[in-house]
C-alpha atoms as a PDB file:
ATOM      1  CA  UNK A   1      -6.025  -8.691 -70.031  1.00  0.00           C
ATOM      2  CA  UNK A   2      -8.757 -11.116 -69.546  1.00  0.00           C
ATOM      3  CA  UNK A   3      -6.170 -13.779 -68.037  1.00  0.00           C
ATOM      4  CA  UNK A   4      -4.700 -10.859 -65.632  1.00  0.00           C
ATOM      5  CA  UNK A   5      -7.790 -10.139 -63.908  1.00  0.00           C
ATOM      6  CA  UNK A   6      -8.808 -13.609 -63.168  1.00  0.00           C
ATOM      7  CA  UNK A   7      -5.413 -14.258 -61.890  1.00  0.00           C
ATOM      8  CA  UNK A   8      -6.367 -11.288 -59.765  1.00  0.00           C
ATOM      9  CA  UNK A   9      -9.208 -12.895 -58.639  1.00  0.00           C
ATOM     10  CA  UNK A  10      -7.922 -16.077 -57.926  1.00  0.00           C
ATOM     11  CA  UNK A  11      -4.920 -13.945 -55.759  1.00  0.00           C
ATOM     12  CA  UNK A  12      -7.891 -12.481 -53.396  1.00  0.00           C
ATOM     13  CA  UNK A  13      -9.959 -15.590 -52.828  1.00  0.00           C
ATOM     14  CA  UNK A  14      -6.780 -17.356 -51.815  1.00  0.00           C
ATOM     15  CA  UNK A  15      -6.311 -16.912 -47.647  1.00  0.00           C
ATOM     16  CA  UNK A  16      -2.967 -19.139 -47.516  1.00  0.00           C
ATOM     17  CA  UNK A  17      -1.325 -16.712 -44.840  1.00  0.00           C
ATOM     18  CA  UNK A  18      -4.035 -14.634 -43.630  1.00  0.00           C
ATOM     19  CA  UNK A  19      -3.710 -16.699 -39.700  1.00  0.00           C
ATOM     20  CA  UNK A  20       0.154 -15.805 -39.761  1.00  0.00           C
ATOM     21  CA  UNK A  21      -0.311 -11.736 -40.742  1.00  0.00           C
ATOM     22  CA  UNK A  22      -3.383 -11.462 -37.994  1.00  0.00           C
ATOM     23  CA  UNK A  23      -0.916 -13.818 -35.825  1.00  0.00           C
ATOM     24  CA  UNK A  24       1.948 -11.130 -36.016  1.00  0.00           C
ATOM     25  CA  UNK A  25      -0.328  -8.331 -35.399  1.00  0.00           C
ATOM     26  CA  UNK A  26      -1.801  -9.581 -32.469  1.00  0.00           C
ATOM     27  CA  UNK A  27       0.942 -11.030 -30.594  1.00  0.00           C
ATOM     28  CA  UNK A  28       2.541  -7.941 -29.715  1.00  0.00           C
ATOM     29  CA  UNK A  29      -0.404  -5.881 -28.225  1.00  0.00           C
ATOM     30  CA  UNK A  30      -1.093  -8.888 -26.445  1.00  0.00           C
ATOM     31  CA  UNK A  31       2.368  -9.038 -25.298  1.00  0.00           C
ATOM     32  CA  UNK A  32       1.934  -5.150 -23.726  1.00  0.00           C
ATOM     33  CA  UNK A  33      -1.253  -5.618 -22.700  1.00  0.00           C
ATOM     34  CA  UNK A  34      -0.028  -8.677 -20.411  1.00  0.00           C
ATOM     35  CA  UNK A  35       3.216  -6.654 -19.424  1.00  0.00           C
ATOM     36  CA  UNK A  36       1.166  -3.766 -18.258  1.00  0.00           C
ATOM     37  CA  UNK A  37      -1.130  -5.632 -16.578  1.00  0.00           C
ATOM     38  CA  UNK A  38       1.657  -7.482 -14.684  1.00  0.00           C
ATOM     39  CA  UNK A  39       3.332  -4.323 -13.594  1.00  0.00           C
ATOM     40  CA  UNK A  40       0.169  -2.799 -13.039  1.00  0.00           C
ATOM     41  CA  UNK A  41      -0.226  -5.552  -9.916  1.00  0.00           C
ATOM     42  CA  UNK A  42       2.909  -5.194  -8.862  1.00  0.00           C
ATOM     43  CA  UNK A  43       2.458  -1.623  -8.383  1.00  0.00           C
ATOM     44  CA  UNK A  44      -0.879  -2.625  -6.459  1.00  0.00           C
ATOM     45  CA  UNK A  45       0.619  -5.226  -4.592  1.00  0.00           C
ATOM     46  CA  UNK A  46       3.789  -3.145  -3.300  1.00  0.00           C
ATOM     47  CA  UNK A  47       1.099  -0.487  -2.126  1.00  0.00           C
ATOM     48  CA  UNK A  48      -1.015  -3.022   0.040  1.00  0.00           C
ATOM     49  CA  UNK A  49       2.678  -4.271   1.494  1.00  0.00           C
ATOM     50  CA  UNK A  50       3.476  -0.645   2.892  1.00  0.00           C
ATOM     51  CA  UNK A  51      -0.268   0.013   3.841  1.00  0.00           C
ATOM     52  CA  UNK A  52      -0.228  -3.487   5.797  1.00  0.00           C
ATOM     53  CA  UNK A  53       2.767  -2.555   7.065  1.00  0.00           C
ATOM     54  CA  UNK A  54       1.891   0.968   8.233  1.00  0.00           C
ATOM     55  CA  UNK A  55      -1.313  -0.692   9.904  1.00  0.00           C
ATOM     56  CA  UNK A  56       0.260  -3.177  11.779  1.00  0.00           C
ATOM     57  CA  UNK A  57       2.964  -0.334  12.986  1.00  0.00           C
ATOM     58  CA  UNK A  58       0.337   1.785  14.161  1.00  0.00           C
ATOM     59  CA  UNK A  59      -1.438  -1.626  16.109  1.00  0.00           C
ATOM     60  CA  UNK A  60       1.653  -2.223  18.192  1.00  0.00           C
ATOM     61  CA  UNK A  61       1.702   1.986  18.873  1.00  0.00           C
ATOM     62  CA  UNK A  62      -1.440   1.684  20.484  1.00  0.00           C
ATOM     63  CA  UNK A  63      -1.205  -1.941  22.121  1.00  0.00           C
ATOM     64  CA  UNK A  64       2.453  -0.427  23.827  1.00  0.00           C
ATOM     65  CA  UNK A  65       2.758   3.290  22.622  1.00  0.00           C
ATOM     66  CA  UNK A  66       6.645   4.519  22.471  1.00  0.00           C
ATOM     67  CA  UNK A  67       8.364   6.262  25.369  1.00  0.00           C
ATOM     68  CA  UNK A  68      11.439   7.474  23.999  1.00  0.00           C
ATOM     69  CA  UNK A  69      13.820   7.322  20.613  1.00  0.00           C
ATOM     70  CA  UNK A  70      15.411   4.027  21.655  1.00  0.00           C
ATOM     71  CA  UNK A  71      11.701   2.163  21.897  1.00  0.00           C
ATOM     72  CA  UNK A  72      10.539   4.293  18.385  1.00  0.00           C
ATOM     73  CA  UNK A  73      13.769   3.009  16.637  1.00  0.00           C
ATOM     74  CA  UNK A  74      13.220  -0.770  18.279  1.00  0.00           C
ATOM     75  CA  UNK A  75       9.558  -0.059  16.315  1.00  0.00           C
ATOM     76  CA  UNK A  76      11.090   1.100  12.898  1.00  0.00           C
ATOM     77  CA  UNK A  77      13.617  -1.864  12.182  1.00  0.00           C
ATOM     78  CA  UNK A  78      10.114  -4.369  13.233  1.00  0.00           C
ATOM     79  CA  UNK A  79       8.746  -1.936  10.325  1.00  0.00           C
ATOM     80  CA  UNK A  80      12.126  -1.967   8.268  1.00  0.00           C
ATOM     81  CA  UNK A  81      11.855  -6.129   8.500  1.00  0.00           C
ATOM     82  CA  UNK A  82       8.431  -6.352   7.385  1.00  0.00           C
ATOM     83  CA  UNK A  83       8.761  -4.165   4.497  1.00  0.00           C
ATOM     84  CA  UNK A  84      12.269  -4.742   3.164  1.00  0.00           C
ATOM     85  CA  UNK A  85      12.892  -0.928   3.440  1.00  0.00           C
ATOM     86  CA  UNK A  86      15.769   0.636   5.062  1.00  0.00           C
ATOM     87  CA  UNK A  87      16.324   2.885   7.464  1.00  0.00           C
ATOM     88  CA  UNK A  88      16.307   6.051   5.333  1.00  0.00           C
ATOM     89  CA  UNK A  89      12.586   4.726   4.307  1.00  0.00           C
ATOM     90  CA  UNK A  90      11.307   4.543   7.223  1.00  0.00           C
ATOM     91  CA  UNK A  91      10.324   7.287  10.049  1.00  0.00           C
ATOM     92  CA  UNK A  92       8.718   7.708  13.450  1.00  0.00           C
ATOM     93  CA  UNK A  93       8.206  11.326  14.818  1.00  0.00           C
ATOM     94  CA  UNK A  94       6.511  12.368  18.299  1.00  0.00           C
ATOM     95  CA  UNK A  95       4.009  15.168  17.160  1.00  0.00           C
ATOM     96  CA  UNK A  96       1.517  17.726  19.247  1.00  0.00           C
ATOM     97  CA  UNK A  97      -1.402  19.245  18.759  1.00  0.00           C
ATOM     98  CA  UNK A  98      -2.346  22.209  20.495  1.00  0.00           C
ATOM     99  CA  UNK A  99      -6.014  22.179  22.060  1.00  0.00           C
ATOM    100  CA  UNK A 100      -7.792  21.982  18.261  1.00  0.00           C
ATOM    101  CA  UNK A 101      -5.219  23.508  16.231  1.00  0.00           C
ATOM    102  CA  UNK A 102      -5.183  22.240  12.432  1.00  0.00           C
ATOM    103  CA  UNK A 103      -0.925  22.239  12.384  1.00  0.00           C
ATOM    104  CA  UNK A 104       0.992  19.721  14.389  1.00  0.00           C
ATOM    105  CA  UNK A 105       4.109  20.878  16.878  1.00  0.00           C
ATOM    106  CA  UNK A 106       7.851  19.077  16.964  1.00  0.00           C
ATOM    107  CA  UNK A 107       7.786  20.043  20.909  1.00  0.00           C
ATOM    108  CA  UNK A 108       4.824  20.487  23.226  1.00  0.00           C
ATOM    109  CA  UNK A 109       6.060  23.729  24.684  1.00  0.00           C
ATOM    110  CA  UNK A 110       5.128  25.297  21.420  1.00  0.00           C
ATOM    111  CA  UNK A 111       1.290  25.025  23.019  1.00  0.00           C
ATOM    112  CA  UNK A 112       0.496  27.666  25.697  1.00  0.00           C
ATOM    113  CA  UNK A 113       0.494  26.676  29.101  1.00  0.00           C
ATOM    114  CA  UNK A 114      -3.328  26.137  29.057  1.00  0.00           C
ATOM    115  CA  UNK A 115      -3.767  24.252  26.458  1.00  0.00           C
ATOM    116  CA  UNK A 116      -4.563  20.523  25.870  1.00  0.00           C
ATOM    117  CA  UNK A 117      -1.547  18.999  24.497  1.00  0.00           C
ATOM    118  CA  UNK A 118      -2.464  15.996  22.289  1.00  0.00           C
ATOM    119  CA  UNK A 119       0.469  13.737  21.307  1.00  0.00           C
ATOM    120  CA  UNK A 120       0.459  11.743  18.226  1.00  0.00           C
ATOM    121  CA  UNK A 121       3.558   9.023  16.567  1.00  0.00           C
ATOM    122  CA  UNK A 122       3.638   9.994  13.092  1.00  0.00           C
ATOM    123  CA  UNK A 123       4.846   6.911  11.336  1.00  0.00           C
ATOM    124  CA  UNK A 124       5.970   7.415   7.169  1.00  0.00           C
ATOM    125  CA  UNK A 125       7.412   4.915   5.129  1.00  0.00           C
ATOM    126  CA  UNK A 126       8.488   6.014   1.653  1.00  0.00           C
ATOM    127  CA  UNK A 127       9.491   3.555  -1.756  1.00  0.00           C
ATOM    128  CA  UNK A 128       9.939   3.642  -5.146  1.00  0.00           C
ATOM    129  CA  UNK A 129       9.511   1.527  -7.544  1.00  0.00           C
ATOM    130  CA  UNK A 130      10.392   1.417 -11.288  1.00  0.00           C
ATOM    131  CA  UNK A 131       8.114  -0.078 -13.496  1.00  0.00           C
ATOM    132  CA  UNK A 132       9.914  -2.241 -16.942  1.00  0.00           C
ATOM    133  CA  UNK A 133       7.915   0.248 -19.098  1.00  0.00           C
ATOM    134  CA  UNK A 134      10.036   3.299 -17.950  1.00  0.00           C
ATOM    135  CA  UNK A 135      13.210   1.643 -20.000  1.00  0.00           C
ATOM    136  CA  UNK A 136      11.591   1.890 -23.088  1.00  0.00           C
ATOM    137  CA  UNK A 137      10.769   5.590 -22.206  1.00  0.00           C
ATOM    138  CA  UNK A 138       7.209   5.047 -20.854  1.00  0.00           C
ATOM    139  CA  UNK A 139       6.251   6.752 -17.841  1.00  0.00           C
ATOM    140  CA  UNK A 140       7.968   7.551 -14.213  1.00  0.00           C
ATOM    141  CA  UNK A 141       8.896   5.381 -11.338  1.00  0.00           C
ATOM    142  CA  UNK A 142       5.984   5.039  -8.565  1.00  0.00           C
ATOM    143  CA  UNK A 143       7.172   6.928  -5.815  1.00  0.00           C
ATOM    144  CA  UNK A 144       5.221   5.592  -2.643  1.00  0.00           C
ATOM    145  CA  UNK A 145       4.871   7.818   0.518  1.00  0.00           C
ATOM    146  CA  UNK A 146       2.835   6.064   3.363  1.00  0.00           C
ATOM    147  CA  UNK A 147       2.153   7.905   6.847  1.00  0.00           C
ATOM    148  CA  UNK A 148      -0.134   7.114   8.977  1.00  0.00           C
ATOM    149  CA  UNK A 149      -1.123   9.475  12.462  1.00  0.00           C
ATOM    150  CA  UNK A 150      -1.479   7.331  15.840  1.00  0.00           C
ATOM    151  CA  UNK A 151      -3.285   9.168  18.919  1.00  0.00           C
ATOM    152  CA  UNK A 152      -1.412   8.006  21.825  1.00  0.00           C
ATOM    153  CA  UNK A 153      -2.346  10.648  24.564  1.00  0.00           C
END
């Protein structure tokens, strides 16, 4: 009995293998943690694409605001190039406002005759993108929906 428990002893004193167990615990929450974080900037990085995108859109709607459908679509495929997106993902509309009304108007003659008709190029760019995570049944793909209102009369 007496020769059991110091072989017991001697069995918990010894730390031959200890690195390698802590090693194989470790190594994959480190591996997560560093796949997160990497998605986790692409997800960031995708978001200040589209919002550069939308701001540079809405500085060459003021610098030369959009007559007509053929100059808005010219304005969507300089949009389309910078972003990668394609035509279904990207959208200009000619809005109105009515004097101070809160909703916005597809055609100006919605607004009485009277009223001060403000006109406005909505421009919306929409993406998704599917994080790795979502194949091992984590999560949702980032759906991205980016408008942005320009003032042009």
């Amino acid at each position: 009995m007496m020769q059991r428990l110091s072989h017991l002893r001697a069995s918990l004193r010894d730390e031959s293998g200890t690195a390698v167990i802590e090693t194989a615990f470790i190594v994959p929450i480190l591996a997560v943690l560093a796949l997160g974080g990497f998605e986790a900037s692409m997800i960031i990085a995708r978001n200040a694409e589209l919002q550069t995108a939308a701001a540079e859109a809405a500085a060459i709607t003021l610098a030369r605001a959009p007559d007509d459908a053929t100059e808005r679509a010219t304005l969507e495929d300089v949009i389309e190039a910078s972003t990668g997106l394609g035509d279904a993902n990207v959208s200009l509309s000619q809005l109105y406002r009515c004097d101070t009304d809160t909703t916005m108007q597809t055609v100006d003659t919605a607004c009485s005759g009277t009223a001060v008709i403000s006109e406005y190029i909505e421009i919306r760019m929409t993406d998704t993108y599917t994080p790795v995570w979502t194949d091992f049944g984590f999560g949702s793909p980032i759906n991205y929906d980016i408008r942005r209102r320009v003032q042009i009369s």
